[in-house]
Protein backbone atom coordinates (compact mmCIF):
# COMPACT_ATOMS: atom_id res chain seq x y z
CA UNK A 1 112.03 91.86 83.86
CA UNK A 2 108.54 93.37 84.65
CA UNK A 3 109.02 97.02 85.98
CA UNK A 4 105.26 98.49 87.40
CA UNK A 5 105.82 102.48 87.51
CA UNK A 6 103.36 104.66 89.63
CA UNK A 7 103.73 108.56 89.70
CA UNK A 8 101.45 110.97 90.43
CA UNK A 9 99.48 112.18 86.62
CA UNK A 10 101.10 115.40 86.66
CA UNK A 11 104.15 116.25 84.53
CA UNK A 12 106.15 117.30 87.91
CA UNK A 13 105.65 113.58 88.84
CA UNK A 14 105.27 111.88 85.45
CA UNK A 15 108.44 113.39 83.99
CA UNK A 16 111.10 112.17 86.12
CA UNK A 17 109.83 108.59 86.33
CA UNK A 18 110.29 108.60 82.23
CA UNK A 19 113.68 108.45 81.70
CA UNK A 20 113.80 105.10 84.12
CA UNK A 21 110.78 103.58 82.09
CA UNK A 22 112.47 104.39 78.75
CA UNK A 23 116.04 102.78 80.13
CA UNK A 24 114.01 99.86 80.75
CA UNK A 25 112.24 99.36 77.89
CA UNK A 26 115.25 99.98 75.76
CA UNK A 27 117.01 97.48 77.87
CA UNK A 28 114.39 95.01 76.63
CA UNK A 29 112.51 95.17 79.42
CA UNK A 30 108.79 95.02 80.13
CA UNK A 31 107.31 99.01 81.52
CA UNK A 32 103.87 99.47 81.97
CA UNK A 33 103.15 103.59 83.99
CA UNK A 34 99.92 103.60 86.36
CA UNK A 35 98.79 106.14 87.14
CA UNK A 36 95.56 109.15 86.17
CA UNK A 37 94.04 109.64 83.08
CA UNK A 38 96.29 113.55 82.98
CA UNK A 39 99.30 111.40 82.20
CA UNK A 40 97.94 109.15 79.24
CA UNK A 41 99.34 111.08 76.07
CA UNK A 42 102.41 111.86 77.64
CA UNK A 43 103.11 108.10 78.48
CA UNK A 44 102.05 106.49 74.79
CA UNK A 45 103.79 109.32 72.50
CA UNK A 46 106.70 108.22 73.91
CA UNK A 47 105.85 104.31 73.42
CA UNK A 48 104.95 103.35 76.77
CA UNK A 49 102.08 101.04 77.94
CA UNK A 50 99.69 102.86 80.02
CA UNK A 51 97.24 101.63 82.71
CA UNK A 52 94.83 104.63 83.89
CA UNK A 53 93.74 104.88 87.25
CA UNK A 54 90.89 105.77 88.75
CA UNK A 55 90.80 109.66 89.62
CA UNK A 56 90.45 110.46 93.03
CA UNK A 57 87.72 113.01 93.34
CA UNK A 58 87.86 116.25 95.84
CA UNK A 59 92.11 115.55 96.12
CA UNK A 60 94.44 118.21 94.91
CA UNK A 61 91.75 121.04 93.20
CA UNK A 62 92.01 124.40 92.78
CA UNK A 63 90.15 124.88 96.04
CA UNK A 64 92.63 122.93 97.68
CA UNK A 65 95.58 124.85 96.03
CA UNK A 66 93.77 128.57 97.35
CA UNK A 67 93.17 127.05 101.02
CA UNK A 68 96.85 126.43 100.91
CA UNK A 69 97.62 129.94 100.39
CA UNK A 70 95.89 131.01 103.71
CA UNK A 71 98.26 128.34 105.63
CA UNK A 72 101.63 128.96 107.15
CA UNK A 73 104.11 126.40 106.78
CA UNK A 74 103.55 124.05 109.26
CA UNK A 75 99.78 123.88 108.33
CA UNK A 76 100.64 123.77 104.48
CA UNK A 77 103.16 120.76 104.74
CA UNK A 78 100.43 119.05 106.96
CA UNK A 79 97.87 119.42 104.57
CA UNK A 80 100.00 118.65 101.70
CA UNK A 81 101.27 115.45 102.67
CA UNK A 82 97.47 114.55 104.00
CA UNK A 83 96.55 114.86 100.30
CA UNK A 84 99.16 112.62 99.11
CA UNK A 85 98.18 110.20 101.49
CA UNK A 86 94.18 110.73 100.62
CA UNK A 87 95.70 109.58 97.13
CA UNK A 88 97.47 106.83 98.26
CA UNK A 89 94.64 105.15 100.23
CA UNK A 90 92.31 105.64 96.80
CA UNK A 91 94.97 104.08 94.71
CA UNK A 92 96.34 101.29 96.82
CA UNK A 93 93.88 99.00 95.85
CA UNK A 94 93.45 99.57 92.54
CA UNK A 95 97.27 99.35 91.98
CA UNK A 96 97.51 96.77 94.21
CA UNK A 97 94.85 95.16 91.20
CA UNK A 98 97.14 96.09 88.21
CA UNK A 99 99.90 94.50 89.85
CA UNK A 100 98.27 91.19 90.66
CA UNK A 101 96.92 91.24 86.80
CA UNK A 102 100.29 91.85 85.13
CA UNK A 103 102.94 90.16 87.31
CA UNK A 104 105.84 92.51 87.73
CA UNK A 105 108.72 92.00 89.25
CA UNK A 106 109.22 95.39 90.33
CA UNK A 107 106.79 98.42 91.39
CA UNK A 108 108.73 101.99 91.16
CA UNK A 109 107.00 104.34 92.91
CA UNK A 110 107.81 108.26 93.21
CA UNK A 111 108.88 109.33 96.94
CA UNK A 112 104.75 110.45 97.08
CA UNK A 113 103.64 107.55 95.54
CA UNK A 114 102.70 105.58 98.89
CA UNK A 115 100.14 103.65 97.21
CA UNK A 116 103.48 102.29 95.62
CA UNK A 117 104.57 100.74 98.72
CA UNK A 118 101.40 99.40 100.26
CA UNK A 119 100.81 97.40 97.03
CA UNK A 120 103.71 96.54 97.14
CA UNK A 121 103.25 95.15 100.35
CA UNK A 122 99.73 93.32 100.04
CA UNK A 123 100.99 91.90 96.43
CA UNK A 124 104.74 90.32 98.16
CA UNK A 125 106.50 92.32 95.11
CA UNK A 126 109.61 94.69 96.10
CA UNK A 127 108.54 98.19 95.84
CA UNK A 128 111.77 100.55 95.14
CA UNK A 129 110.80 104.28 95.10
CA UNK A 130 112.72 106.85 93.38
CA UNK A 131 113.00 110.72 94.55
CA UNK A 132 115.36 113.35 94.68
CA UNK A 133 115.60 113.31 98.58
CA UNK A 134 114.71 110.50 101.25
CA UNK A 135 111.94 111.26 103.26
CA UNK A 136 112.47 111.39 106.43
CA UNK A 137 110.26 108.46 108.44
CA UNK A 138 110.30 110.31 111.56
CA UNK A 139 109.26 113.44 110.12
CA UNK A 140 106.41 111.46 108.33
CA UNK A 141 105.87 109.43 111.61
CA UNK A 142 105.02 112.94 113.37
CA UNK A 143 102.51 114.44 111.13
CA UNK A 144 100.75 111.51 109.66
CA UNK A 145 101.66 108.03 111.98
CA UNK A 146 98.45 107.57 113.22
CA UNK A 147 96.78 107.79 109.60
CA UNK A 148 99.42 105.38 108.14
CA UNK A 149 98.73 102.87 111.07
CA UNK A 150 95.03 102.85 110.89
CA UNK A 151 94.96 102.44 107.10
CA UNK A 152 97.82 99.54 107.44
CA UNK A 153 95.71 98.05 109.44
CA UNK A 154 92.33 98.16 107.73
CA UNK A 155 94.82 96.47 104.65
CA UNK A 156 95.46 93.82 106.87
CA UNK A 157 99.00 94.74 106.70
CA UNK A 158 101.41 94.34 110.17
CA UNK A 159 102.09 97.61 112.00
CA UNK A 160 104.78 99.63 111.55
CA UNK A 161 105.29 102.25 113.60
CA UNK A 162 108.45 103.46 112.84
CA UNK A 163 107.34 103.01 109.00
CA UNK A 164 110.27 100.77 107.89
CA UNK A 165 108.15 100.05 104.54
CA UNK A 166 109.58 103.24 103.27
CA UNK A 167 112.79 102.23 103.20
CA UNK A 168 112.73 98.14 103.18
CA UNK A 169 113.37 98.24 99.83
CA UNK A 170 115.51 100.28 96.60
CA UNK A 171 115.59 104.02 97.69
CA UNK A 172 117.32 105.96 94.22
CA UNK A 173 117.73 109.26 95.14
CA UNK A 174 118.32 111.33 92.30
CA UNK A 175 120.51 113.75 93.93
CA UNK A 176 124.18 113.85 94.53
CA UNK A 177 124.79 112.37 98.41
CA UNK A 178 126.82 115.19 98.97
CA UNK A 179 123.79 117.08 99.39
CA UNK A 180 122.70 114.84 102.14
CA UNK A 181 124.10 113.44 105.67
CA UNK A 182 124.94 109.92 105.18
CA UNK A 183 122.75 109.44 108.44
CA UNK A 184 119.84 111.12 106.60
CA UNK A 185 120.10 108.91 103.90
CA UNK A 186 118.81 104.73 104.26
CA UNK A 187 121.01 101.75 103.44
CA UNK A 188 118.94 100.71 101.12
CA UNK A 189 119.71 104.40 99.01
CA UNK A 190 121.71 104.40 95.99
């Protein structure tokens, strides 16, 4: 099998994705990571093909990070999750790319890693996405609906307003259930 991983390039998302890519490969599997340049040397000293990504410019800075510390949390889980999704629409496509090119059979994407699903989507190859809790689509449906809906539809993708993608395929949660309500977790959550 052909397993596509996309994290975010920082260690905090890079890391956790590794042991899963390593599994795979040692299981004599084909693992290529995606993702920003930040991640490169990380990903090859361990023996892992790396595609970069383009970086996406103004997303995530240190300006970013000090305007956060002015916010209360409402405002600061807004704007964070608005970054991630500034990401996402700045990597779908060229993800979307890698994935045509190289033909896996799988993309694993992070629980943040939303360009994950949409090329997933656009590409017809099952996106799993691996976290250590589900998101919660109604939560996500609140702050940022109207953003995921306009950019679904500029892909040309169906709507989705109750944002099934993120849970129409594998969900691995990398927490014990107990920690969760089995209604707060999907069926498609192992």
């Amino acid at each position: 099998m052909r397993l596509l991983i996309h994290t975010g390039s920082a260690s905090g998302h890079l890391r956790p994705a590794l042991p899963i890519a390593r599994a795979w490969r040692d299981r004599g599997h084909e693992v290529v990571v995606a993702t920003g340049a930040a991640a490169r040397g990380e990903t090859e000293g361990l023996g892992l093909e790396f595609i970069e990504l383009p970086a996406v410019a103004g997303v995530g800075g240190q300006s970013f990070r000090r305007e956060l510390e002015d916010m209360d949390g409402a405002q600061r889980m807004q704007a964070v999750l608005g970054m991630f999704f500034e990401m996402a629409m700045a990597l779908t496509k060229p993800l979307a790319d890698v994935a045509q090119n190289w033909k896996p059979d799988v993309i694993l994407g992070e629980s943040t890693s939303w360009a994950a699903l949409f090329a997933g989507e656009l590409t017809a190859i099952p996106a799993a996405t691996f976290g250590f809790n589900p998101p919660d689509a109604r939560f996500l449906t609140e702050l940022l609906g109207d953003q995921f809906a306009a950019f679904r539809s500029e892909l040309g993708l169906p709507a989705d307003p109750e944002l099934a993608a993120f849970n129409r395929w594998l969900r691995l949660v990398g927490c014990p259930p107990e920690w969760f309500s089995s209604r707060a977790l999907p069926l498609t959550a192992t």
